[in-house]
PDB file of N, CA and C in Angstrom:
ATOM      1  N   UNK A   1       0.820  -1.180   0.000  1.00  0.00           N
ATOM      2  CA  UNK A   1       0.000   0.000   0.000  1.00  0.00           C
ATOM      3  C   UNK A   1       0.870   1.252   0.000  1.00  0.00           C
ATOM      4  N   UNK A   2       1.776   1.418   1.072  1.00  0.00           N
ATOM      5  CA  UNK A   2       2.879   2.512   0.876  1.00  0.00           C
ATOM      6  C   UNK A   2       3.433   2.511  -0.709  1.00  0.00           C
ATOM      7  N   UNK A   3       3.668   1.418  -1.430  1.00  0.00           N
ATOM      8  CA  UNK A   3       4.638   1.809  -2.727  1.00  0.00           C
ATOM      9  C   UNK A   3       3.250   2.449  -3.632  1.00  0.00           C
ATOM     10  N   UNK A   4       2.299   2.086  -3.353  1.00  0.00           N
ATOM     11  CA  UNK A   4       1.548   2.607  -4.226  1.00  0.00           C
ATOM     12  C   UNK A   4       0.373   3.825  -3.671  1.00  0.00           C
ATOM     13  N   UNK A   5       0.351   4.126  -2.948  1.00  0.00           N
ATOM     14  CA  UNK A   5       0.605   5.470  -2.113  1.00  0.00           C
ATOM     15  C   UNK A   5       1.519   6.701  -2.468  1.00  0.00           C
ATOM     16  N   UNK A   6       2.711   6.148  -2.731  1.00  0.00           N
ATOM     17  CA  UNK A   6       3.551   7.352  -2.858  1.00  0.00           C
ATOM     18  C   UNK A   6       3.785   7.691  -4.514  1.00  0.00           C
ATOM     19  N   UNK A   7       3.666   6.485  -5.033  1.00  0.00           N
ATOM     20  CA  UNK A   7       3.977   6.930  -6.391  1.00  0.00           C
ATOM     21  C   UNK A   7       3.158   7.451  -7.328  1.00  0.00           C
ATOM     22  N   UNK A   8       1.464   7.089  -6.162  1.00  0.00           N
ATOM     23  CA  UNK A   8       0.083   8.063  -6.981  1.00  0.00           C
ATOM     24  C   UNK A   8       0.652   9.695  -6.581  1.00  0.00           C
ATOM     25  N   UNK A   9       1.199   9.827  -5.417  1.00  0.00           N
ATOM     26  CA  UNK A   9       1.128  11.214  -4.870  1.00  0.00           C
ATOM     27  C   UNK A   9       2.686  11.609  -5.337  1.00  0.00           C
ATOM     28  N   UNK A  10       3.295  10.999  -6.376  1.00  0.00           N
ATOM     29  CA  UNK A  10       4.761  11.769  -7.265  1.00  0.00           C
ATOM     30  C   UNK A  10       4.295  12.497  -7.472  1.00  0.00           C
ATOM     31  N   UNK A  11       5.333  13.818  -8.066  1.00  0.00           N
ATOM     32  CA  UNK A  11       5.004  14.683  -9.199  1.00  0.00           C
ATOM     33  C   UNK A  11       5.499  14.266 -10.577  1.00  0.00           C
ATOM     34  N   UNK A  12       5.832  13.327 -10.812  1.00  0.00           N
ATOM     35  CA  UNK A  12       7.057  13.017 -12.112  1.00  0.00           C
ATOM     36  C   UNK A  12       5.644  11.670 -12.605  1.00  0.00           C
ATOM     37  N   UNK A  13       5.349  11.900 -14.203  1.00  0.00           N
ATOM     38  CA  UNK A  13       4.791  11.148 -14.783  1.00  0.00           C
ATOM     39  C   UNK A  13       5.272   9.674 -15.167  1.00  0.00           C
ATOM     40  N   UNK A  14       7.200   9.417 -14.334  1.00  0.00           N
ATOM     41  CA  UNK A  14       7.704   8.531 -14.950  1.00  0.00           C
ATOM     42  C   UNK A  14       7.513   7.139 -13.688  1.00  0.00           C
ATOM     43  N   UNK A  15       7.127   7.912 -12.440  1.00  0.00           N
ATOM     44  CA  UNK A  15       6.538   7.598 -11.692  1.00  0.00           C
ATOM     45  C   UNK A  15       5.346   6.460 -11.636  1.00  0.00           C
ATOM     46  N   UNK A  16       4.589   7.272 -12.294  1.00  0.00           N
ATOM     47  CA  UNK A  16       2.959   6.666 -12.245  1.00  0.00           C
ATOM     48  C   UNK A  16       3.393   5.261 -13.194  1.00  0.00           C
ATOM     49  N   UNK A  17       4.032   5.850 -14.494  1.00  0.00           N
ATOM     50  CA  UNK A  17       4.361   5.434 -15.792  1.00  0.00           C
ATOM     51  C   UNK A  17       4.793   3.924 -15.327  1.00  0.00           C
ATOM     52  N   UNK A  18       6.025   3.922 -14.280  1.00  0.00           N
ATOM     53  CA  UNK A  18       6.802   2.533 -13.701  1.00  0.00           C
ATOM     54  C   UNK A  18       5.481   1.592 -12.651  1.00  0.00           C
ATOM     55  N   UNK A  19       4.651   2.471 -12.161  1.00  0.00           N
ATOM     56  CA  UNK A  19       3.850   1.453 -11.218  1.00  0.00           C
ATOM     57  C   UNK A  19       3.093   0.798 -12.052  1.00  0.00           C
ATOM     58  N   UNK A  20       2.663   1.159 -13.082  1.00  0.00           N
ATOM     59  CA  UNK A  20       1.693   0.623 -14.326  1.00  0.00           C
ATOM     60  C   UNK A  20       2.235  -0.556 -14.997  1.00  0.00           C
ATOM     61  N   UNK A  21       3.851  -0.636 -15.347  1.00  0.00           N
ATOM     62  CA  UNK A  21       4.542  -1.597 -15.679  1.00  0.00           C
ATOM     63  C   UNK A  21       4.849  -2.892 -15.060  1.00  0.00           C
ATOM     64  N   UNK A  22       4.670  -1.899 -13.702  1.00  0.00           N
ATOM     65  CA  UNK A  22       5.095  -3.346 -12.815  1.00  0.00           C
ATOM     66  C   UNK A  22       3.575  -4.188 -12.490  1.00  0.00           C
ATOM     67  N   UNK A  23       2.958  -3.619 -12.623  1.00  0.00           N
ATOM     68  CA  UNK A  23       1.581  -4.717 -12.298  1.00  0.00           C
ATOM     69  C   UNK A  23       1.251  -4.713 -11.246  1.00  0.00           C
ATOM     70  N   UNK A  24       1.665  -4.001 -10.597  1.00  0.00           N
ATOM     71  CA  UNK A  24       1.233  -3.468  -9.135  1.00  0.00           C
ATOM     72  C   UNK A  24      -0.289  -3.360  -8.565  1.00  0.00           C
ATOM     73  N   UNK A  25      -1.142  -3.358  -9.384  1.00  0.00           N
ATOM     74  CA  UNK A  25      -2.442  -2.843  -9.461  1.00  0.00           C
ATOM     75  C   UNK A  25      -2.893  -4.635  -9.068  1.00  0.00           C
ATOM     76  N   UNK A  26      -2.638  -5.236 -10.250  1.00  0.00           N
ATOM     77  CA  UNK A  26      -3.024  -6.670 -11.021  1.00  0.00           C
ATOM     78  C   UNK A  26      -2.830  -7.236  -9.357  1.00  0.00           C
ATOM     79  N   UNK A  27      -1.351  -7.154  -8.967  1.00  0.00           N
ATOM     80  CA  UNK A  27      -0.826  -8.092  -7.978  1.00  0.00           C
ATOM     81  C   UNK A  27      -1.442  -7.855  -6.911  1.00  0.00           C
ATOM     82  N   UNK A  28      -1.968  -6.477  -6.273  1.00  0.00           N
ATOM     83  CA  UNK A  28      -2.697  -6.463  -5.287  1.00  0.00           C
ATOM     84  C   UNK A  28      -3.991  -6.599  -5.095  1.00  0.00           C
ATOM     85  N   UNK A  29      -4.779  -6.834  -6.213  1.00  0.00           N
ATOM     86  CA  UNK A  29      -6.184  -7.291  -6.221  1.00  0.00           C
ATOM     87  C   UNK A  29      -6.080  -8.310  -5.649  1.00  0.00           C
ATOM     88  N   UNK A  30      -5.269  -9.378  -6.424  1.00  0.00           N
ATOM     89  CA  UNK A  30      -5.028 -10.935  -6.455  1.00  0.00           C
ATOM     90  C   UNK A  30      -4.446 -11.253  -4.980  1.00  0.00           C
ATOM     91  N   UNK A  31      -3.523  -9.951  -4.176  1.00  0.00           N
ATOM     92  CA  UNK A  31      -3.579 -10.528  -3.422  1.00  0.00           C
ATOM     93  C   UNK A  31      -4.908 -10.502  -2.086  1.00  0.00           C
ATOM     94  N   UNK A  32      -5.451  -9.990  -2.327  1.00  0.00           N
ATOM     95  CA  UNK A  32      -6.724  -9.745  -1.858  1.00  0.00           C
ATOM     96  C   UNK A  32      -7.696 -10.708  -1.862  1.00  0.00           C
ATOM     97  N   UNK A  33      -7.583 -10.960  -2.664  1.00  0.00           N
ATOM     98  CA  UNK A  33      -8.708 -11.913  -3.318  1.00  0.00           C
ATOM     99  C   UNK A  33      -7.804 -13.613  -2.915  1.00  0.00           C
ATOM    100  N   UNK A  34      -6.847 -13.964  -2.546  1.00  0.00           N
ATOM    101  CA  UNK A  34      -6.112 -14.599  -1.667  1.00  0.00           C
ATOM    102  C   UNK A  34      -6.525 -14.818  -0.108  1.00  0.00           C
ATOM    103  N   UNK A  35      -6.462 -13.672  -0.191  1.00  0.00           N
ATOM    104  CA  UNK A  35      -6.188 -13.105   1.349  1.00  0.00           C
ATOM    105  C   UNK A  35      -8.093 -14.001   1.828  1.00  0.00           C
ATOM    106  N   UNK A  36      -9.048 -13.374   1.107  1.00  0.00           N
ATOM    107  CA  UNK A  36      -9.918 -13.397   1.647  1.00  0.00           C
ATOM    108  C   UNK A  36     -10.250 -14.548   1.507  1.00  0.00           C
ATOM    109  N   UNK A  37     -10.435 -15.528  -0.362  1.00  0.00           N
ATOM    110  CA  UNK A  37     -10.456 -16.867  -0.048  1.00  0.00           C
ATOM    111  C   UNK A  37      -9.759 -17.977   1.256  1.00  0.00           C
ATOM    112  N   UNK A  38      -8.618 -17.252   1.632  1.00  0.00           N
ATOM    113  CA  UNK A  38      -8.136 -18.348   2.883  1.00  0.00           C
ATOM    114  C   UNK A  38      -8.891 -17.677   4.175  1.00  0.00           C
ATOM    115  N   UNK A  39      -9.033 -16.735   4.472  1.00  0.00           N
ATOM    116  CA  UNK A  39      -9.886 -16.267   5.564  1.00  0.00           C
ATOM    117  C   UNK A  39     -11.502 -16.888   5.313  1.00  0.00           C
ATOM    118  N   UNK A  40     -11.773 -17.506   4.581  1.00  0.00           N
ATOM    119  CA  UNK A  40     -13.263 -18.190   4.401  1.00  0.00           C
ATOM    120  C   UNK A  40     -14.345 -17.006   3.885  1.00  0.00           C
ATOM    121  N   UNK A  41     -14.107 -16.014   3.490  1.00  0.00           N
ATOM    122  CA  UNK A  41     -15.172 -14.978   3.050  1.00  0.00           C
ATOM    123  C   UNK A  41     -15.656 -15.217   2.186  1.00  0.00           C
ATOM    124  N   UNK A  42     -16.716 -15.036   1.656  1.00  0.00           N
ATOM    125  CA  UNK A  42     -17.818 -15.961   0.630  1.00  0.00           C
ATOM    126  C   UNK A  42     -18.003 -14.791  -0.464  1.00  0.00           C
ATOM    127  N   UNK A  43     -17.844 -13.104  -0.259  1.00  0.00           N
ATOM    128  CA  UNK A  43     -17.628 -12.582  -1.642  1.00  0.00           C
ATOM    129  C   UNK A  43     -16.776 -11.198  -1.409  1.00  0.00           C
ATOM    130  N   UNK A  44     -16.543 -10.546  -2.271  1.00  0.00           N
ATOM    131  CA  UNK A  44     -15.650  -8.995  -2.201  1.00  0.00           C
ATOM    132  C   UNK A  44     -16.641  -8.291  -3.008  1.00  0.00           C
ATOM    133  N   UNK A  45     -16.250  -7.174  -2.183  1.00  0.00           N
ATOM    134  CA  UNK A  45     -17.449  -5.767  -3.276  1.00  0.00           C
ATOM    135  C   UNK A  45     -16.230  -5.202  -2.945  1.00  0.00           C
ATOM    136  N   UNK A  46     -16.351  -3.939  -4.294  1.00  0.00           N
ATOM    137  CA  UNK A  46     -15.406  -2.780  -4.136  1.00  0.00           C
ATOM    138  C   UNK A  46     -16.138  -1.869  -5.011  1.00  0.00           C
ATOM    139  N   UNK A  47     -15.339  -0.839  -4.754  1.00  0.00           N
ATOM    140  CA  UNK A  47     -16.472   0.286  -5.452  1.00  0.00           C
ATOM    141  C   UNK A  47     -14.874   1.265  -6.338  1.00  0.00           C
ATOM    142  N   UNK A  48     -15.431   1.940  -7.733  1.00  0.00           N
ATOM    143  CA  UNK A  48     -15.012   2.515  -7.950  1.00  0.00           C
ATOM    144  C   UNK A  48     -15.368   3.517  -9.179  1.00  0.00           C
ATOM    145  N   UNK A  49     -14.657   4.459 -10.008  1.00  0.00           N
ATOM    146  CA  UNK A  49     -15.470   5.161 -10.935  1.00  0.00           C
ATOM    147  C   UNK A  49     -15.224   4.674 -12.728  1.00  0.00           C
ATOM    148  N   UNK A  50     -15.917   4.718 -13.466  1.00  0.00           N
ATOM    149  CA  UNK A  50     -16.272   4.335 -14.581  1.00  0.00           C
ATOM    150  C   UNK A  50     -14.910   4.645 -15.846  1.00  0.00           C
ATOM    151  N   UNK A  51     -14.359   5.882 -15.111  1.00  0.00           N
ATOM    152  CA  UNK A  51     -13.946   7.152 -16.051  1.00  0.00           C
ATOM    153  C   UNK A  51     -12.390   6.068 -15.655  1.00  0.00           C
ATOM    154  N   UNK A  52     -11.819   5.173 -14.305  1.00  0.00           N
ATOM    155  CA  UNK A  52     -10.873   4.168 -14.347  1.00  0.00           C
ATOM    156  C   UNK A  52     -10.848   3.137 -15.244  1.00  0.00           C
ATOM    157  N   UNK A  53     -10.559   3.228 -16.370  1.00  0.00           N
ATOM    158  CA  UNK A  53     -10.582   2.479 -17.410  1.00  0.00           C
ATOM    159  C   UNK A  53      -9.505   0.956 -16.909  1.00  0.00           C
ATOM    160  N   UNK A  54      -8.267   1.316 -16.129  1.00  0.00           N
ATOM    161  CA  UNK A  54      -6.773   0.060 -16.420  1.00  0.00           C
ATOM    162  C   UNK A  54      -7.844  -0.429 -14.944  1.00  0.00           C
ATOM    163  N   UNK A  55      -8.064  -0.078 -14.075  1.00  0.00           N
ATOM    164  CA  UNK A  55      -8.498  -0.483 -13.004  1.00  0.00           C
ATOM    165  C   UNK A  55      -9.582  -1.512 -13.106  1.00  0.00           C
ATOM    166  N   UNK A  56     -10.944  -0.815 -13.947  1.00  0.00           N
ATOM    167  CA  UNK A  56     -11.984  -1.854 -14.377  1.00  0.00           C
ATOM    168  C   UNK A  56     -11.640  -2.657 -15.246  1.00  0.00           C
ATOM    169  N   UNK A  57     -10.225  -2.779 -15.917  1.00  0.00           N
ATOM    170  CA  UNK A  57      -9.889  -3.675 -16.768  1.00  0.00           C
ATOM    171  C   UNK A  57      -9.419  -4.687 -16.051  1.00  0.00           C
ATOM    172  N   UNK A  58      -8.130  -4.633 -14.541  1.00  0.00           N
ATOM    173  CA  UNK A  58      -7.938  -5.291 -13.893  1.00  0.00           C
ATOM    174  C   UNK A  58      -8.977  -5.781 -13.084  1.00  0.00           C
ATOM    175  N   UNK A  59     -10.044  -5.451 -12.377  1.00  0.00           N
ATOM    176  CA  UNK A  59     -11.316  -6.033 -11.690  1.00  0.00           C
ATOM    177  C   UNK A  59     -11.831  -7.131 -12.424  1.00  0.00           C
ATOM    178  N   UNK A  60     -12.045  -6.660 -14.392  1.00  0.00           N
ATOM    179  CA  UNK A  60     -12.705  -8.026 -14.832  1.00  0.00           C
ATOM    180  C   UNK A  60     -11.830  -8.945 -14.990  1.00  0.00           C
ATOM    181  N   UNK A  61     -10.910  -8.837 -15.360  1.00  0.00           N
ATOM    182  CA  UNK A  61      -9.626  -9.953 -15.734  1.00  0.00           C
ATOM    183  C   UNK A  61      -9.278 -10.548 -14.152  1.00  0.00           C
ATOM    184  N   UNK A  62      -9.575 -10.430 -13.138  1.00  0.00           N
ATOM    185  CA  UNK A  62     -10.247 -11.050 -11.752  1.00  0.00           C
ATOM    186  C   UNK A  62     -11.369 -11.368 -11.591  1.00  0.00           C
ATOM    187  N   UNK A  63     -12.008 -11.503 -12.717  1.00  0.00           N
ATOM    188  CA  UNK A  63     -13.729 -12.066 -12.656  1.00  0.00           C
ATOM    189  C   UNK A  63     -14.759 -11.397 -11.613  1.00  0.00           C
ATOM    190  N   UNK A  64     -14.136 -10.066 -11.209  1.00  0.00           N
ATOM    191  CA  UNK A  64     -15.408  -9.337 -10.498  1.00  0.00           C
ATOM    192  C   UNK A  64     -16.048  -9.225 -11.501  1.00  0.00           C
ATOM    193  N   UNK A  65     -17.514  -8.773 -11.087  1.00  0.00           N
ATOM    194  CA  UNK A  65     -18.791  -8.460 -12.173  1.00  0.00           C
ATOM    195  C   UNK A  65     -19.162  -6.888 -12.026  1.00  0.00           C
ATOM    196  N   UNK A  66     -19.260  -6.337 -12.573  1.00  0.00           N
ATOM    197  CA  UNK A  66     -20.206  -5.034 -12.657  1.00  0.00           C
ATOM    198  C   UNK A  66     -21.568  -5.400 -12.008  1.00  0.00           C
ATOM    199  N   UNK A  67     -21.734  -4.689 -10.368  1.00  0.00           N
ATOM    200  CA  UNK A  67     -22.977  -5.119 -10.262  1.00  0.00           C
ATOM    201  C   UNK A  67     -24.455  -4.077 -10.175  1.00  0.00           C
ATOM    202  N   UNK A  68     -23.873  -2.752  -9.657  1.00  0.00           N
ATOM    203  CA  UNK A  68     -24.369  -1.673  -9.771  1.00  0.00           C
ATOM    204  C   UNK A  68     -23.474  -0.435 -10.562  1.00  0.00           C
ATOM    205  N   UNK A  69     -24.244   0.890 -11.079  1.00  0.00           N
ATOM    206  CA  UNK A  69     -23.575   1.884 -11.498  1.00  0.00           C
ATOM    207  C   UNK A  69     -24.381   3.136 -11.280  1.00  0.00           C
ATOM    208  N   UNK A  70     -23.954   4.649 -10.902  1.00  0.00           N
ATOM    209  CA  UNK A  70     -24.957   5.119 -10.169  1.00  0.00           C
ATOM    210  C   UNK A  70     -24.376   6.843 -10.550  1.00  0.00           C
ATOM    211  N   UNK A  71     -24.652   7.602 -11.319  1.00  0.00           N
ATOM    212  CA  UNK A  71     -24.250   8.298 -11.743  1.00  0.00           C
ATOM    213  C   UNK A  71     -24.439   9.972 -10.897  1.00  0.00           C
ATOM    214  N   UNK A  72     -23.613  10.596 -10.738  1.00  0.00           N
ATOM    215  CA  UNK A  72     -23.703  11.916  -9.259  1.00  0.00           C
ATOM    216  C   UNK A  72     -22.451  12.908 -10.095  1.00  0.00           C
ATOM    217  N   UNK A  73     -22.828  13.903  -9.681  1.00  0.00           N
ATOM    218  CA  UNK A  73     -21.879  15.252  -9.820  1.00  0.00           C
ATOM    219  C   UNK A  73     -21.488  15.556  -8.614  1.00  0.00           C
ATOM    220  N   UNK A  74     -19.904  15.640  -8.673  1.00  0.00           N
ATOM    221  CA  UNK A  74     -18.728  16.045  -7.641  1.00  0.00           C
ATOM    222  C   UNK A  74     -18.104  16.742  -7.768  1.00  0.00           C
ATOM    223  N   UNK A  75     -17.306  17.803  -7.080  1.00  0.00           N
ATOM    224  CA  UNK A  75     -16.105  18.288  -7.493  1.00  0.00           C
ATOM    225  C   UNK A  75     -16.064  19.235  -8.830  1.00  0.00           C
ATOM    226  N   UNK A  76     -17.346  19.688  -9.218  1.00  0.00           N
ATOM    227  CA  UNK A  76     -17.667  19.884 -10.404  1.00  0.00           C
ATOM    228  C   UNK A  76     -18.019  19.192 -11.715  1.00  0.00           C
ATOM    229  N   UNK A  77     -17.349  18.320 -11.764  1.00  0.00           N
ATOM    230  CA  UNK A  77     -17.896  17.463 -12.617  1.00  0.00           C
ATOM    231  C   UNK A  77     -18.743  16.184 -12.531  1.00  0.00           C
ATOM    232  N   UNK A  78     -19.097  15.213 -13.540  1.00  0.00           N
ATOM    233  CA  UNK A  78     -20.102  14.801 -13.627  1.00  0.00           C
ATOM    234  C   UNK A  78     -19.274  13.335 -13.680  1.00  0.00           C
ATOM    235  N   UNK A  79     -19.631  12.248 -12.731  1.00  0.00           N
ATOM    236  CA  UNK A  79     -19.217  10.781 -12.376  1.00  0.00           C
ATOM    237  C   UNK A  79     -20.157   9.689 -12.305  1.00  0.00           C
ATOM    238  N   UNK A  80     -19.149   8.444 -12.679  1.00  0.00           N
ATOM    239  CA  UNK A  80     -20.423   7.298 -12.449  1.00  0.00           C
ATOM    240  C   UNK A  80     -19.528   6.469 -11.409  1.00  0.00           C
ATOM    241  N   UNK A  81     -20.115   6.327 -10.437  1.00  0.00           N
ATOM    242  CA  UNK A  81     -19.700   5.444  -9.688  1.00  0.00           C
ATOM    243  C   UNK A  81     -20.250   4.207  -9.467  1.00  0.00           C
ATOM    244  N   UNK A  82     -19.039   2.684  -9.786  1.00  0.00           N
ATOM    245  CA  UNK A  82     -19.599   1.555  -9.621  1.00  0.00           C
ATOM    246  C   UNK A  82     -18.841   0.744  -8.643  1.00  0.00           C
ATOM    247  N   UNK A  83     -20.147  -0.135  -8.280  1.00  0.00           N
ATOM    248  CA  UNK A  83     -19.708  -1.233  -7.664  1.00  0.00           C
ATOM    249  C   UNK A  83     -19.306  -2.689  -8.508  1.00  0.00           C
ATOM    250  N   UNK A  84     -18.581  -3.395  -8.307  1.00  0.00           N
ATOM    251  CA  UNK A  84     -18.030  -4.501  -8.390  1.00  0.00           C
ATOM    252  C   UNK A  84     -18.264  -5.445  -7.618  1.00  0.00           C
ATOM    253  N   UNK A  85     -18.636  -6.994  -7.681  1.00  0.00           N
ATOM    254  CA  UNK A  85     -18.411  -7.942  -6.649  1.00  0.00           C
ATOM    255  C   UNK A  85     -18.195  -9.197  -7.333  1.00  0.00           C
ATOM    256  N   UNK A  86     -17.025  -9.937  -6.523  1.00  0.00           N
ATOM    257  CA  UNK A  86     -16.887 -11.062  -6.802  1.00  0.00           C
ATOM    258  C   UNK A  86     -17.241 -12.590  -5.920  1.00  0.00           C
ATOM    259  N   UNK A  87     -17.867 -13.162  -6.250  1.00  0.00           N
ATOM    260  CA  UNK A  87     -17.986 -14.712  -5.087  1.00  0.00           C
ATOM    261  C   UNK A  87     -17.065 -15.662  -5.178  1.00  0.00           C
ATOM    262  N   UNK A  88     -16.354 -15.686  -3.884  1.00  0.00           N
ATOM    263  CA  UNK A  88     -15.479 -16.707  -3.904  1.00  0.00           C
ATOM    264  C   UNK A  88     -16.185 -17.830  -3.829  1.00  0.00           C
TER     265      UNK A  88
END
């Protein structure tokens, strides 16, 4: 969580650029989704926004599903926020 913590909050694009390469994203879903199958948990929800394209790409390629989507203005602009869940 710290390596990927700090390298969202770089200022240097070469930054972001290297966490993307390394799969950093991929590896910590999975380990999650680890984590919880051996703890006996029966499903994962996570929530996130639409406009995350590599993110909802990594969620399905982990077989979460799109289960809700719910569209709100923030911050000025205009968002869809979804949920995800997967059953172990």
């Amino acid at each position: 969580m710290r390596i990927l913590f700090e390298i969202a909050n770089s200022d240097t694009s070469t930054a972001a650029k290297l966490s993307r390469e390394l799969g950093l994203g991929r590896r910590l879903v999975q380990e999650c989704i680890t984590f919880a199958r051996r703890a006996g948990y029966q499903k994962l929800v996570l929530w996130t926004y639409s406009q995350l394209k590599v993110a909802r790409n990594i969620y399905g390629k982990a077989r979460f599903k799109l289960v809700e989507q719910e569209a709100y203005h923030s911050f000025g602009k205009d968002w869809v926020g979804e949920t995800w869940g997967l059953v172990l």
